[in-house]
C-alpha atoms as a PDB file:
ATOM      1  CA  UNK A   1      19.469 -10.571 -75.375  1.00  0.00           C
ATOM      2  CA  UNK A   2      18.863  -6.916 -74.345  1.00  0.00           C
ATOM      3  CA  UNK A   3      15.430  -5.929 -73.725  1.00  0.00           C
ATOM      4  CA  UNK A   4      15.712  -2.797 -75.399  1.00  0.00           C
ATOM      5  CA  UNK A   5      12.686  -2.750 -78.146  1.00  0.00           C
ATOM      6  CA  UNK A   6      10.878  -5.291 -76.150  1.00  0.00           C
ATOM      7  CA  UNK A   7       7.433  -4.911 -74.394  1.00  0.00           C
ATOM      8  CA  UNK A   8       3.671  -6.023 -74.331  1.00  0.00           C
ATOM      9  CA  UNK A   9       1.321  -6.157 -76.833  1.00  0.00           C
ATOM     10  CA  UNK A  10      -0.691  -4.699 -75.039  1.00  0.00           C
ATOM     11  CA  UNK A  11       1.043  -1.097 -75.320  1.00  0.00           C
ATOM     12  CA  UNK A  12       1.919  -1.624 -78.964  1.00  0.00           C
ATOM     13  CA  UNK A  13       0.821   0.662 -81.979  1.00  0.00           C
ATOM     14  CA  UNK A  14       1.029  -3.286 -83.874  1.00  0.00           C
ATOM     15  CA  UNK A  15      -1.530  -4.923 -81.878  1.00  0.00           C
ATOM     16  CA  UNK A  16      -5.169  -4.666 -83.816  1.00  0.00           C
ATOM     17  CA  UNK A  17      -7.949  -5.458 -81.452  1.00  0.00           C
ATOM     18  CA  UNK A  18     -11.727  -5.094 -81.823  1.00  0.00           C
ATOM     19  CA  UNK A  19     -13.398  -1.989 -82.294  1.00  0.00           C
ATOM     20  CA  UNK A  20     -15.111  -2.084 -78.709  1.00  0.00           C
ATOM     21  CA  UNK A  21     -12.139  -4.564 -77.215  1.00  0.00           C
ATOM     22  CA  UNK A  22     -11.091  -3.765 -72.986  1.00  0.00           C
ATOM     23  CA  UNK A  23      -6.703  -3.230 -73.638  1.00  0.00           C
ATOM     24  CA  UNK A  24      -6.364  -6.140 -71.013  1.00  0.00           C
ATOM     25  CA  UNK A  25      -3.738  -9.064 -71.278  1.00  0.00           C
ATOM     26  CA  UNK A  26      -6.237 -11.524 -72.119  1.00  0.00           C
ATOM     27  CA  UNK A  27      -7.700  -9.569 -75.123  1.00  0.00           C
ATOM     28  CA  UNK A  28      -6.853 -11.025 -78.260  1.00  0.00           C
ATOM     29  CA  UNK A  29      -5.836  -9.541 -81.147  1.00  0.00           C
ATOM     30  CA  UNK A  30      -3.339  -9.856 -84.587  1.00  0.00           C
ATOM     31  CA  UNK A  31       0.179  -8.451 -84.927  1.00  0.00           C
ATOM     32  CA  UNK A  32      -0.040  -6.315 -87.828  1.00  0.00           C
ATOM     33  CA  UNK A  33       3.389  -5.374 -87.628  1.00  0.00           C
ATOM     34  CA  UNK A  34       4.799  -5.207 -91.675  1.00  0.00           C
ATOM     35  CA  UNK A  35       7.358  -7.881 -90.940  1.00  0.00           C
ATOM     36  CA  UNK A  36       4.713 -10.258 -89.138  1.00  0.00           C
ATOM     37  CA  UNK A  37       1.943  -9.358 -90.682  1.00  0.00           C
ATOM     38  CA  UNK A  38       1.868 -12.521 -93.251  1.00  0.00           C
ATOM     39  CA  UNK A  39       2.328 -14.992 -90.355  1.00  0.00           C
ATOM     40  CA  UNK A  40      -1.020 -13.524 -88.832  1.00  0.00           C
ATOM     41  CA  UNK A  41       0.005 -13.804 -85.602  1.00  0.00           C
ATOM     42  CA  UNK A  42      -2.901 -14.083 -82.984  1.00  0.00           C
ATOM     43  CA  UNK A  43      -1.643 -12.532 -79.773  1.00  0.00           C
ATOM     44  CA  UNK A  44      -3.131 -11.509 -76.185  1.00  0.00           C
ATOM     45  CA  UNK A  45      -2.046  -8.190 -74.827  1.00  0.00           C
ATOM     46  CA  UNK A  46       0.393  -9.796 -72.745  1.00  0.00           C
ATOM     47  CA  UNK A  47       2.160 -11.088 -75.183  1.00  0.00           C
ATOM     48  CA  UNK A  48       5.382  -9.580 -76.295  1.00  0.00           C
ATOM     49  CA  UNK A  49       8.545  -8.929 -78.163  1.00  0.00           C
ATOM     50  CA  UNK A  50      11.060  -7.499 -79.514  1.00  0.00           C
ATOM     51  CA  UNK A  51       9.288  -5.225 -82.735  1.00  0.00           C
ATOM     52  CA  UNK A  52       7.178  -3.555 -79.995  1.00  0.00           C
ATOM     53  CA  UNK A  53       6.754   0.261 -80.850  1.00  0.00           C
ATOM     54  CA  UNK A  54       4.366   1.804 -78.084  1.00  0.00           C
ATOM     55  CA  UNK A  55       1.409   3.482 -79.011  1.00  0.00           C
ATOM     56  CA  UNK A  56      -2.349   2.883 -78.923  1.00  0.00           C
ATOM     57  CA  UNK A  57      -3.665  -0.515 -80.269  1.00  0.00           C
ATOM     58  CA  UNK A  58      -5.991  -0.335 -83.872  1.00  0.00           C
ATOM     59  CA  UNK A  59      -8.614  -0.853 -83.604  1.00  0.00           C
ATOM     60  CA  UNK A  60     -10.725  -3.277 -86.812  1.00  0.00           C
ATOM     61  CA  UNK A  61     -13.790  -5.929 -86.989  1.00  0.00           C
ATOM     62  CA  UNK A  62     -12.042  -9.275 -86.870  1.00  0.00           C
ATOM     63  CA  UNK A  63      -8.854  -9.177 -85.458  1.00  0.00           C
ATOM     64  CA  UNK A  64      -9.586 -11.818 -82.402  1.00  0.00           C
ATOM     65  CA  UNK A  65     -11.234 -14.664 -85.409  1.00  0.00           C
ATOM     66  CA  UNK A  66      -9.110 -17.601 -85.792  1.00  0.00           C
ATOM     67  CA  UNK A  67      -7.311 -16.816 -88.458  1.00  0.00           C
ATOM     68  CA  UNK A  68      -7.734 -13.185 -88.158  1.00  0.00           C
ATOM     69  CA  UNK A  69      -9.938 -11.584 -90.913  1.00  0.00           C
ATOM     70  CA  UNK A  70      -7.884  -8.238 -90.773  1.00  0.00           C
ATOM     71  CA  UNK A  71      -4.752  -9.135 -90.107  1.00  0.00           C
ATOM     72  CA  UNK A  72      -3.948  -7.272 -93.487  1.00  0.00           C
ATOM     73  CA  UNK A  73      -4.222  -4.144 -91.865  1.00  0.00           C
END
């Protein structure tokens, strides 16, 4: 597998953090990429893979809860 496309979490527009959340790899957050979103995916910012899109994290109130409460978006 190539690693084109891939990369962390952690420099993905996908990854939805707390409002006042440190971008660190041990942050947690939810994928809200639209083709994960439904498996709300709880990730830490070094996660990774291959729908990475880089960009600035979102930022929402819930994403670290277990399930995430806005994992929606």
């Amino acid at each position: 597998m190539s690693d084109a496309g891939w990369g962390l979490c952690k420099d993905c527009r996908w990854w939805k953090i707390e409002p006042h959340a440190a971008v660190q790899n041990l942050t947690m957050g939810v994928c809200i990429d639209e083709k994960l979103r439904p498996f709300e995916l709880r990730v830490s910012g070094i996660s990774g893979c291959d729908r990475f899109d880089e960009g600035k994290p979102h930022r929402g109130e819930g994403a670290s809860d277990m399930p995430p409460a806005s994992g929606a978006g």
